[in-house]
Each structure stands twice: as C-alpha cells, then as structure tokens.
C-alpha atoms as a PDB file:
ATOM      1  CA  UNK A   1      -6.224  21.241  12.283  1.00  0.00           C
ATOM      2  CA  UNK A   2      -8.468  18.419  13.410  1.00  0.00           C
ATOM      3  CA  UNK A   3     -12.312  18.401  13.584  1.00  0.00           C
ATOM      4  CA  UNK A   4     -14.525  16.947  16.595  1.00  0.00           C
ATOM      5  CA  UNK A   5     -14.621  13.837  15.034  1.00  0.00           C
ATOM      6  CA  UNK A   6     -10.995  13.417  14.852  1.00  0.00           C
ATOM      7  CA  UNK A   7     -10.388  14.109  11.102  1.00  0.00           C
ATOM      8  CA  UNK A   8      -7.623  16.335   9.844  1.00  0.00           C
ATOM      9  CA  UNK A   9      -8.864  19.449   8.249  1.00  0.00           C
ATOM     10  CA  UNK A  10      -7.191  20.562   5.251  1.00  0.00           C
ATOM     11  CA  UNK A  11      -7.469  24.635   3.803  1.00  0.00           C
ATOM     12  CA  UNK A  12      -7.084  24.912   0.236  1.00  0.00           C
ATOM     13  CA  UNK A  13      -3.447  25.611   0.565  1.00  0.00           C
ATOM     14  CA  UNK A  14      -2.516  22.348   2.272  1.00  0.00           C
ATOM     15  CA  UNK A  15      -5.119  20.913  -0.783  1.00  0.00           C
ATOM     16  CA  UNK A  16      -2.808  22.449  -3.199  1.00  0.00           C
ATOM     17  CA  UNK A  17       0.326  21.147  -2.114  1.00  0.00           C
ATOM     18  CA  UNK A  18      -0.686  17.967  -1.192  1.00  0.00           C
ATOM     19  CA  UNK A  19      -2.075  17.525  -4.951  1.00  0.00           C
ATOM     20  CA  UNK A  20       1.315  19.106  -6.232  1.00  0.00           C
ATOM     21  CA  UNK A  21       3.004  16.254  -4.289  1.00  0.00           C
ATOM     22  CA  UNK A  22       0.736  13.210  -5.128  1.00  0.00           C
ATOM     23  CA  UNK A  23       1.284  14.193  -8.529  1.00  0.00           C
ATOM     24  CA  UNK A  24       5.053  14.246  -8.314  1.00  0.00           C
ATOM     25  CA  UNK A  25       6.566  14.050  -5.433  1.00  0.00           C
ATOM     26  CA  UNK A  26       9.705  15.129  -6.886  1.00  0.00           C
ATOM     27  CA  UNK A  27       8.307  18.547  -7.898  1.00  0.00           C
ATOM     28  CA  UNK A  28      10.373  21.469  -6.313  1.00  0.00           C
ATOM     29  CA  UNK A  29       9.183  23.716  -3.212  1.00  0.00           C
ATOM     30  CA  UNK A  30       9.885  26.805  -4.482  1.00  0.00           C
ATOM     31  CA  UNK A  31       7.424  26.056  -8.120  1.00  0.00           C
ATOM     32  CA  UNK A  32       4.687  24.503  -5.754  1.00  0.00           C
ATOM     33  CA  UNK A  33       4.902  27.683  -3.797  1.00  0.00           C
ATOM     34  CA  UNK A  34       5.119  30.065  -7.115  1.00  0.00           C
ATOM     35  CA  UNK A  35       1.666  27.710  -8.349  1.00  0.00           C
ATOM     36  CA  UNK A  36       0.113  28.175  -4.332  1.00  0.00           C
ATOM     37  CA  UNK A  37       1.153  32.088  -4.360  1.00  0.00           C
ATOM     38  CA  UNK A  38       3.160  31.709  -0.875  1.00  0.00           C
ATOM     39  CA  UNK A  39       6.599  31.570   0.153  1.00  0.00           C
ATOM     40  CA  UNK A  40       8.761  28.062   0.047  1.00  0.00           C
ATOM     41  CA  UNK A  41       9.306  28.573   3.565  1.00  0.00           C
ATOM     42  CA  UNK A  42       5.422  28.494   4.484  1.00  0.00           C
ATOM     43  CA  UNK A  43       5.078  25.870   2.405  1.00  0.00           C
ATOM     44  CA  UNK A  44       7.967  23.930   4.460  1.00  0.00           C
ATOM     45  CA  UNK A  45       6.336  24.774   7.334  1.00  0.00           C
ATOM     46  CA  UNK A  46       2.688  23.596   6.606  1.00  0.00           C
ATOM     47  CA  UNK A  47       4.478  20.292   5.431  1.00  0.00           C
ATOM     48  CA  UNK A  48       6.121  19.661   8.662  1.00  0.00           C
ATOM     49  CA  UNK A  49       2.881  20.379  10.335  1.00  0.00           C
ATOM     50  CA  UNK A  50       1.414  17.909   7.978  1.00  0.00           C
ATOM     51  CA  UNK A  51       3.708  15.568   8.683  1.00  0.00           C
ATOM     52  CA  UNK A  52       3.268  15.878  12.744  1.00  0.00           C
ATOM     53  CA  UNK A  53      -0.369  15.199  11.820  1.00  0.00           C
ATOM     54  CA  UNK A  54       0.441  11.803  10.330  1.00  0.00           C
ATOM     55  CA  UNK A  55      -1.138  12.869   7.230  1.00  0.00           C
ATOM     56  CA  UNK A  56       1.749  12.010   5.156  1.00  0.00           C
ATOM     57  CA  UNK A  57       4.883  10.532   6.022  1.00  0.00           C
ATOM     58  CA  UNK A  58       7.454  10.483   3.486  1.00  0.00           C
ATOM     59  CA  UNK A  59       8.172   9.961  -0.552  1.00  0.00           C
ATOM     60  CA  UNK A  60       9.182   7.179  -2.691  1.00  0.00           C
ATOM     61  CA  UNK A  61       9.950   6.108  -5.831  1.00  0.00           C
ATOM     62  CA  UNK A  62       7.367   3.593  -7.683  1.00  0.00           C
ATOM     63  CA  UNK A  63       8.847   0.593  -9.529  1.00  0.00           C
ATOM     64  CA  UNK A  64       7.522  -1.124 -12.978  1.00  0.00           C
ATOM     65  CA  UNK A  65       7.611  -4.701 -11.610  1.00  0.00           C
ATOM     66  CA  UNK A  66       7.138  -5.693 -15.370  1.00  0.00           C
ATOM     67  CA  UNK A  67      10.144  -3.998 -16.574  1.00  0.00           C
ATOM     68  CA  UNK A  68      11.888  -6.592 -13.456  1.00  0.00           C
ATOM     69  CA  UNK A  69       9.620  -9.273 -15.619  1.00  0.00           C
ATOM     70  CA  UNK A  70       7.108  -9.410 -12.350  1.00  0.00           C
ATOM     71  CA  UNK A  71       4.202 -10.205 -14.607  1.00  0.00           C
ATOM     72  CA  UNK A  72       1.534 -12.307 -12.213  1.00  0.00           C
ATOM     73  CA  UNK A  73      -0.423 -10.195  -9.793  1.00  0.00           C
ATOM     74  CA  UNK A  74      -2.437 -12.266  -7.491  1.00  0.00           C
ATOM     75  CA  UNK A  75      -5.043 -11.951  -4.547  1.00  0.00           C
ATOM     76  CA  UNK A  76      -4.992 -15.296  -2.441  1.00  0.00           C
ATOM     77  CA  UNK A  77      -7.657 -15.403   0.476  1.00  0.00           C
ATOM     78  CA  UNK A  78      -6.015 -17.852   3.379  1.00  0.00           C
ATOM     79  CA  UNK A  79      -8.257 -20.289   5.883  1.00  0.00           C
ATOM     80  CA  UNK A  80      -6.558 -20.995   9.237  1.00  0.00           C
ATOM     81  CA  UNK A  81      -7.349 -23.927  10.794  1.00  0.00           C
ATOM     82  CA  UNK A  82      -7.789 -21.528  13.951  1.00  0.00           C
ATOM     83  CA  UNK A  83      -8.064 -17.903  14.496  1.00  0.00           C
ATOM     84  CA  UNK A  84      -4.926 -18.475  17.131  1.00  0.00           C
ATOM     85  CA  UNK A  85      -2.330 -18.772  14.483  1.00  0.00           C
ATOM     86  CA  UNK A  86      -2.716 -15.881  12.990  1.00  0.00           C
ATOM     87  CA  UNK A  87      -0.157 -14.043  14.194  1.00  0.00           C
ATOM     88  CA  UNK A  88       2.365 -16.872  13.554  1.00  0.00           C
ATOM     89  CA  UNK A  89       1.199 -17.480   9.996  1.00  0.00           C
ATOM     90  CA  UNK A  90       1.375 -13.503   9.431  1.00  0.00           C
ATOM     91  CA  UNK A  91       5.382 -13.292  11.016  1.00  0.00           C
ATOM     92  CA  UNK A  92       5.738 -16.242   8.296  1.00  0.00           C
ATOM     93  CA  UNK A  93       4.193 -14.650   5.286  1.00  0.00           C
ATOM     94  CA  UNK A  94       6.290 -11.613   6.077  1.00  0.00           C
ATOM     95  CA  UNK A  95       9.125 -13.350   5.062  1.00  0.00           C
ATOM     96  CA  UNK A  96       8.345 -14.208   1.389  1.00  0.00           C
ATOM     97  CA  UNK A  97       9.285 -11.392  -0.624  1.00  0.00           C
ATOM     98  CA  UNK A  98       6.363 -11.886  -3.271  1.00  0.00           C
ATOM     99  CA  UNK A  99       4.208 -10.648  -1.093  1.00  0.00           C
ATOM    100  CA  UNK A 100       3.216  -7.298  -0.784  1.00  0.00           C
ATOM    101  CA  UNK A 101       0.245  -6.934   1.380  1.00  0.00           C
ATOM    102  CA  UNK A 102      -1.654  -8.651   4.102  1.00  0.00           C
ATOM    103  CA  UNK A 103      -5.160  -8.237   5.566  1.00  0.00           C
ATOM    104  CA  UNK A 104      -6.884  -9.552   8.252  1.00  0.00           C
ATOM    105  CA  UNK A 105     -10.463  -9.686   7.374  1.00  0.00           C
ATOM    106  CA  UNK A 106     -13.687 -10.711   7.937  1.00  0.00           C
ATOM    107  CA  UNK A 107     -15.443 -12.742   6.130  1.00  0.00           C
ATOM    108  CA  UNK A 108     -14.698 -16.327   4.758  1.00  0.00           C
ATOM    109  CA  UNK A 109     -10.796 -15.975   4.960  1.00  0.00           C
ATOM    110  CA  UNK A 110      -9.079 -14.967   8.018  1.00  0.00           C
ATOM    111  CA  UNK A 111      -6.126 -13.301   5.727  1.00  0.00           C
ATOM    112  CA  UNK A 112      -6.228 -11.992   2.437  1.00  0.00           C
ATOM    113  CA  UNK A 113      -2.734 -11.192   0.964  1.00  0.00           C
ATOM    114  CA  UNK A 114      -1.549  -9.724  -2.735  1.00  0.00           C
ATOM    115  CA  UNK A 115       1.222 -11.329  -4.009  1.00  0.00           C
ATOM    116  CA  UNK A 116       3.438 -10.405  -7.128  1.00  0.00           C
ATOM    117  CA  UNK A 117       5.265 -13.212  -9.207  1.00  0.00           C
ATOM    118  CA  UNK A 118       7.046 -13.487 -12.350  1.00  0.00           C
ATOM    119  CA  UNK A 119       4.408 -15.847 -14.177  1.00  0.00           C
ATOM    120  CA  UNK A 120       2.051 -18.896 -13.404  1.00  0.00           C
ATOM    121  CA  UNK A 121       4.698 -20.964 -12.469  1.00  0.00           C
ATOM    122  CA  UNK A 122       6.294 -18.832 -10.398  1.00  0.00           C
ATOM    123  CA  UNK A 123       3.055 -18.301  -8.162  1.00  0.00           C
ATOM    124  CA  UNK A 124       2.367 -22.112  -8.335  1.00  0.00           C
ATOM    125  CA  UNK A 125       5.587 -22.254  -7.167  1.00  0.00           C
ATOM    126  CA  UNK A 126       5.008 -19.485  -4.295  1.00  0.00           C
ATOM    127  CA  UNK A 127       1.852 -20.960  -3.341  1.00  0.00           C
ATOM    128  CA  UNK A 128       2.712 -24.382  -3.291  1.00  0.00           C
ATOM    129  CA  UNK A 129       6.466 -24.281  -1.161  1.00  0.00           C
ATOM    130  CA  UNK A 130       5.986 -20.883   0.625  1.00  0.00           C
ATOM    131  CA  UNK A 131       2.361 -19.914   1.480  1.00  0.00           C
ATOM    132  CA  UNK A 132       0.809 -23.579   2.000  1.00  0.00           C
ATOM    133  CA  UNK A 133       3.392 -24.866   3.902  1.00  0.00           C
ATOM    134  CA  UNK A 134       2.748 -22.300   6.887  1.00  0.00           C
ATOM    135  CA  UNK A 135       2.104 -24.159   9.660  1.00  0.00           C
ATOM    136  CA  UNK A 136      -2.054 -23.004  10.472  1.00  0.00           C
ATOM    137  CA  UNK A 137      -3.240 -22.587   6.991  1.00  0.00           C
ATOM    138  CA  UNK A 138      -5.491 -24.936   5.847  1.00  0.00           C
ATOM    139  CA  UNK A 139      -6.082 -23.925   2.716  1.00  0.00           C
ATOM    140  CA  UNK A 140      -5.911 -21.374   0.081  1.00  0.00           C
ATOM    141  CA  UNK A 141      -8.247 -19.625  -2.408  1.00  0.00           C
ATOM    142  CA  UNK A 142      -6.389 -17.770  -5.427  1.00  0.00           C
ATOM    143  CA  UNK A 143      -7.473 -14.899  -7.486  1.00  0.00           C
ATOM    144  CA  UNK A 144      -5.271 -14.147 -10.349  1.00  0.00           C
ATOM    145  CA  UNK A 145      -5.444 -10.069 -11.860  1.00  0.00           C
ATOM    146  CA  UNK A 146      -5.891  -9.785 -15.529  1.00  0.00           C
ATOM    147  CA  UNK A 147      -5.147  -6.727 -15.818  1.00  0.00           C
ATOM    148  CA  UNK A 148      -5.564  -3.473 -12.986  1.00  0.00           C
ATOM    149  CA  UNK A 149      -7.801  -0.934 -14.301  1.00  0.00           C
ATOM    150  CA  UNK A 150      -7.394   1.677 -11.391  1.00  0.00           C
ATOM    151  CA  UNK A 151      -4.655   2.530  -9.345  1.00  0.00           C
ATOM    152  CA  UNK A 152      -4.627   6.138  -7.458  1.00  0.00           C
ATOM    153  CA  UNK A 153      -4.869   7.352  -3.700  1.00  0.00           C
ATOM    154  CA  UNK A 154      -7.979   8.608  -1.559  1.00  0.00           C
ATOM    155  CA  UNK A 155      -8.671  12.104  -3.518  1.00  0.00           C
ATOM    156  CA  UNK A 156      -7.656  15.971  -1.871  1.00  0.00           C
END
C-alpha cells in the first residue's frame, strides 16, 4: 500500500477506478467493475481501503459560478503588518464567502487567497469593506483572471 518513502502505491486496478471516478464520479460500481474486469464488491472494497489511506475522501458536485452570474475570479496576495496576526486575519477571511482559498506562503505576501465575485465592482467592493479592513493587513496586491486555461487534478 505505501512505499518507504511514505507514498501510497497504486496497482493498475486502483488506477482504473480512480480514473473512472475523477472522470465522473457519478459513474456506477457495477460498469466501473464490468470496464476493470472484477466484481463490484472488490471494487467496494479497494475503495474503502482507498479511502482509509486518505487518498480520496468523498464526491461532490461542481457548480458553474457563471451560470450564479459569479463572473470575477481573482488572486489577491495580502501583507501583514506582522507575521503574529496571521492566524487572526485567516479566522477573519474565513468568514467572507467570496473567498475560496487561502495560502500561507512564502515569499513577498504572507497570504495569498482566490476570491470569486460577481464583477469589478463587486470585488472592489470585497476588497475594499471585507478583506482591507482586517485588522493586521497592511495592504493588498490584486490579480484579476482573464480567463482559466487549465483546470484538472494531479494525474493517475
């Protein structure tokens, strides 16, 4: 299952299903074990064991944000007037639902967050009442997406 280094090890049956999955996650057992040539039971089996692994964990469903008229995608690197309030300004960024992810990195920001808004306006608005008001942050540096060219996981 795992190597000396650590790493989970993967046959070409757990390769298989895992691609089946990625694809659709929504595809049934029993035609991903038809496609793998083993039983749906073995198949439930090497996905619990996958799952144990922390491997995977879980399914969901992707939303369009456009089709919700989320239009803006933005990557905003934040300076902290100290490396102390991090953890405050993080708890505080947590609670604006625009955005998505946050990084601590090295580097010339201490965060780096991506945020999703509705239009310019709306991040203007985002930036300027929710993000630069946290208490720490001195400033902000904002990168707006034109358009994402790639979007996919690590491959199998």
């Amino acid at each position: 299952m795992k190597n000396a280094n650590n790493n989970m090890q993967l046959d070409g049956i757990d390769k298989k299903i895992l691609r089946a999955l990625m694809k659709d996650a929504r595809t049934p057992i029993l035609e991903i074990a038809r496609g793998v040539g083993i039983s749906g039971a073995a198949i439930h089996q090497r996905l619990r064991k996958l799952e144990k692994s922390g491997l995977i964990s879980g399914s969901k469903f992707m939303i369009n944000p456009k089709v919700l008229g989320y239009t803006t995608m933005a990557y905003i690197g934040i300076y902290l007037d100290k490396a102390m309030s991090n953890p405050e300004a993080v708890k505080q960024l947590k609670q604006i639902p625009e955005v998505l992810e946050c990084h601590y990195t090295t580097g010339n920001w201490s965060i780096f967050i991506k945020v999703l808004c509705k239009d310019n306006e709306h991040l203007m608005q985002v930036l300027n009442k929710d993000i630069q008001s946290i208490s720490g942050i001195s400033r902000t540096e904002t990168f707006i997406s034109l358009n994402q060219q790639l979007d996919r996981q690590i491959e199998i």
